[in-house]
C-alpha atoms as a PDB file:
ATOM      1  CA  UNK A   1       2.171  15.372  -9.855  1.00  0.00           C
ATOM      2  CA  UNK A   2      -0.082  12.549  -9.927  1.00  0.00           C
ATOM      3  CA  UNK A   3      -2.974  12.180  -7.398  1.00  0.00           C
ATOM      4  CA  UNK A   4      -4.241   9.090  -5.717  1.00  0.00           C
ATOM      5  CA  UNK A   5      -7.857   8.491  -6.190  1.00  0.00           C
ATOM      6  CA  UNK A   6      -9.770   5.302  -5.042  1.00  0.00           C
ATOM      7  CA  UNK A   7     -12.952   4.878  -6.909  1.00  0.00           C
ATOM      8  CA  UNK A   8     -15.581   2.597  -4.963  1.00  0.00           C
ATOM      9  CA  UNK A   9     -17.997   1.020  -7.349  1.00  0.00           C
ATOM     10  CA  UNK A  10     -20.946  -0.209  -6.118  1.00  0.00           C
ATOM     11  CA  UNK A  11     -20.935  -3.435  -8.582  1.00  0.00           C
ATOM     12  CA  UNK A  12     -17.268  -3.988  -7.431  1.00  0.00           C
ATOM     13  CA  UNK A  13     -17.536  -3.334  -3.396  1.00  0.00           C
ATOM     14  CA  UNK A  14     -21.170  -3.019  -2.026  1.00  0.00           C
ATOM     15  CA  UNK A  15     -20.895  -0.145   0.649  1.00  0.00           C
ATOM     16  CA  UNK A  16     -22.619  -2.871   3.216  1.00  0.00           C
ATOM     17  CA  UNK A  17     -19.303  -5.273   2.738  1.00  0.00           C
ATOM     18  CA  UNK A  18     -16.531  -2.411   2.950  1.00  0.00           C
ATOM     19  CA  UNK A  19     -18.276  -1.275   6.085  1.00  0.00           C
ATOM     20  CA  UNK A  20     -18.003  -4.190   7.878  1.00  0.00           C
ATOM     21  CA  UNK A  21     -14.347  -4.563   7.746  1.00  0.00           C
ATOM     22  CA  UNK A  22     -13.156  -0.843   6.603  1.00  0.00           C
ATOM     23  CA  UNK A  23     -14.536   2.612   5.959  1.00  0.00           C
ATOM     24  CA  UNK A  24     -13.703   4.411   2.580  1.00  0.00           C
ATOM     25  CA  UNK A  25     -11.042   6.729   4.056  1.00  0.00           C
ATOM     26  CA  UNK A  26      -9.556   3.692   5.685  1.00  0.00           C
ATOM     27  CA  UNK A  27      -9.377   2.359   1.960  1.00  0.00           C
ATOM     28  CA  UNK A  28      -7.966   5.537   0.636  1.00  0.00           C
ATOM     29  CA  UNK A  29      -5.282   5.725   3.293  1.00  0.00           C
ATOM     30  CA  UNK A  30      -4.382   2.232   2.252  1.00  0.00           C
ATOM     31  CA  UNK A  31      -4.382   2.888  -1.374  1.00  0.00           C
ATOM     32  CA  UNK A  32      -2.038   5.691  -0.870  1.00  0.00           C
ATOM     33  CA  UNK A  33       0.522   3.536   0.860  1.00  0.00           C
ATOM     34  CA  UNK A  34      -0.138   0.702  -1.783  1.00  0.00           C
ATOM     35  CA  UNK A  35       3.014  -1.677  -3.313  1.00  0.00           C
ATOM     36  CA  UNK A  36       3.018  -1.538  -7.053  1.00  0.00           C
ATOM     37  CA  UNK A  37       2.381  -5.414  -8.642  1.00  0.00           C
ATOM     38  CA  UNK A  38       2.339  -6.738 -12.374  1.00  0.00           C
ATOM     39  CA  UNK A  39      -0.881  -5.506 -14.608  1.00  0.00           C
ATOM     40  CA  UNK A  40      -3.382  -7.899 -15.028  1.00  0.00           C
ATOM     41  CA  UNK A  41      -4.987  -7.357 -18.433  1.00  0.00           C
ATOM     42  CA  UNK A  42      -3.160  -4.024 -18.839  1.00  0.00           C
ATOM     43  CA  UNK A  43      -4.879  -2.413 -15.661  1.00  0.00           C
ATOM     44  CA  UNK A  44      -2.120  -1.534 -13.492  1.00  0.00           C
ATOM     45  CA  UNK A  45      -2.327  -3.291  -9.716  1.00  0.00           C
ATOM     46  CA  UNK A  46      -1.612  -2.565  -6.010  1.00  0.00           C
ATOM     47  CA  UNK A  47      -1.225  -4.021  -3.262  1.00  0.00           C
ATOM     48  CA  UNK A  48      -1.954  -2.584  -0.132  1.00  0.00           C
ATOM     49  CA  UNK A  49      -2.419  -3.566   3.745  1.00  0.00           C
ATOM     50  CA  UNK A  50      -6.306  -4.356   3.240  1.00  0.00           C
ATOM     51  CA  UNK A  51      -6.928  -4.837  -0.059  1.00  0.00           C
ATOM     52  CA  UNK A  52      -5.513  -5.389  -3.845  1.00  0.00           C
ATOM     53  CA  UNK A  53      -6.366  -2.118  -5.894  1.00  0.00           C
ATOM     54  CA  UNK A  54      -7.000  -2.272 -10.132  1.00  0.00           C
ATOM     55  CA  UNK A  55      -6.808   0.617 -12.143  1.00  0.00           C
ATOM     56  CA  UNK A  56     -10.700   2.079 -13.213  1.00  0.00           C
ATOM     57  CA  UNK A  57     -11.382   2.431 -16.386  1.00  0.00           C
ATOM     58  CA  UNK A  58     -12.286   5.782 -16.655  1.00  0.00           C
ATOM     59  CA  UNK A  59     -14.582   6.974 -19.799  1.00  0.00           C
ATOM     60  CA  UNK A  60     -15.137  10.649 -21.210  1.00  0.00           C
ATOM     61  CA  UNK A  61     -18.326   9.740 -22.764  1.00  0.00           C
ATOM     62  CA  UNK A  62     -17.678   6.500 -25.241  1.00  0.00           C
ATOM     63  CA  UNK A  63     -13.705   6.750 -25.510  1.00  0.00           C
ATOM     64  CA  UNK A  64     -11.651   5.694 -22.661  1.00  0.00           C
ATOM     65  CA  UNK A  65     -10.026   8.662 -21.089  1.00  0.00           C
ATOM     66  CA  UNK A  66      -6.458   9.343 -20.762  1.00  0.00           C
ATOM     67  CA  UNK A  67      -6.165   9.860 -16.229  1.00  0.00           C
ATOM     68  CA  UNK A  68      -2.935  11.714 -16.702  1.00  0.00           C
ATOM     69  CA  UNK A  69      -2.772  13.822 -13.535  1.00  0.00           C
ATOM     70  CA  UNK A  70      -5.152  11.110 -11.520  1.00  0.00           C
ATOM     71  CA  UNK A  71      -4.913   7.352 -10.726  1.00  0.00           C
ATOM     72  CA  UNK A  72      -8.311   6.199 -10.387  1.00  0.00           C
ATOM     73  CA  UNK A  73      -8.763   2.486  -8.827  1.00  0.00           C
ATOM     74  CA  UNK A  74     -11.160   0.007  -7.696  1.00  0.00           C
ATOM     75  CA  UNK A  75     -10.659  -1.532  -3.680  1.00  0.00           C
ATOM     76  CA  UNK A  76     -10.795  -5.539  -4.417  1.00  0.00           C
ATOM     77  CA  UNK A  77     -10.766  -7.171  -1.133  1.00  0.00           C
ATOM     78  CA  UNK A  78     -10.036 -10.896  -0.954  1.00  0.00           C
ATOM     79  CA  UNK A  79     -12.859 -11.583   1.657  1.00  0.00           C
ATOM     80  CA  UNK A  80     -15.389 -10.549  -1.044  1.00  0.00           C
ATOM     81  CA  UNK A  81     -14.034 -12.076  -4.347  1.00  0.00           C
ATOM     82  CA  UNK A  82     -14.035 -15.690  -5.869  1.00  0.00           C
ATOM     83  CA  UNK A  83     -10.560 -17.386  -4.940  1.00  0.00           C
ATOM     84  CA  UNK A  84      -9.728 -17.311  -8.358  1.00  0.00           C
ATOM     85  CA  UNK A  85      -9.648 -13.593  -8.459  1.00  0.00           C
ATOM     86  CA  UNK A  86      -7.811 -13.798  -5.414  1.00  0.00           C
ATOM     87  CA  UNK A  87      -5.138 -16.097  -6.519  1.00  0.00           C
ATOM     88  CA  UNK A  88      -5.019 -14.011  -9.780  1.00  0.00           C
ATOM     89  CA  UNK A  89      -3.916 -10.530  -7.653  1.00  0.00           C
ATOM     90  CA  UNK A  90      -1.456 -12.706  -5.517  1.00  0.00           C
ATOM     91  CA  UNK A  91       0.221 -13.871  -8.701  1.00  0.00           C
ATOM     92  CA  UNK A  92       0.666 -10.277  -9.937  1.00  0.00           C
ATOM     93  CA  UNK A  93       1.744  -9.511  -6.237  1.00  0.00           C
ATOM     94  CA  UNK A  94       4.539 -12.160  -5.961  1.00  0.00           C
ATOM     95  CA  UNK A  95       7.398 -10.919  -4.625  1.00  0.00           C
ATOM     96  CA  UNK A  96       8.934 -11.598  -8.075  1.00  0.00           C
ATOM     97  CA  UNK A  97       6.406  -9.716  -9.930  1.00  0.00           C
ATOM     98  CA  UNK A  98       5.817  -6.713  -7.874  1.00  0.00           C
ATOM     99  CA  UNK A  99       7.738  -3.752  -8.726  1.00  0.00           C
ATOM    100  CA  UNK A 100       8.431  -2.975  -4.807  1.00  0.00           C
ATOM    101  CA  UNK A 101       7.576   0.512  -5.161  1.00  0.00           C
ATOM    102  CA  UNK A 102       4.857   2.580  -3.243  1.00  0.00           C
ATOM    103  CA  UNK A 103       2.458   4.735  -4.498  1.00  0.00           C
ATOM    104  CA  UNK A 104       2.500   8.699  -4.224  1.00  0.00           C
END
């Protein structure tokens, strides 16, 4: 079974910005109940109530490592981000791109 995990980089979301708006478990919760989009660049995206979610790239020293048992994803929250980023996790979201299924 594959387990939800929602990775919270400090170069991605600064803990000051999340905390304004939502904690990290509010995040998680989210993530958990997060809509399946299109990949962008291979990275598989979500889309959830308070934020887009990316697949992490996760590394076992300097080869990427295969998450087989974990997703492992980075909160990207539209009040933080360039529009352009933005419009790019809409686009993958669009109703006729997203897969319509939850994650669990």
């Amino acid at each position: 079974m594959f387990t939800a995990v929602l990775l919270i980089a400090s170069l991605a979301v600064p803990s000051n910005l999340v905390s304004a708006n939502a904690t990290v478990d509010d995040l998680q919760s989210d993530f958990e109940t997060a809509v399946a989009c299109r990949q962008i660049d291979g990275r598989n995206v979500w889309k959830g109530e308070l934020a887009y979610y990316i697949q992490s790239y996760v590394y076992e020293g300097d080869v990427a490592a295969s998450a087989d048992r974990a997703v492992v994803a980075d909160a990207v929250l539209p009040e933080d981000n360039e529009p352009e980023t933005v419009k790019a996790f809409e686009e993958a979201c669009s109703l006729a791109g997203s897969t319509g299924q939850a994650r669990r």
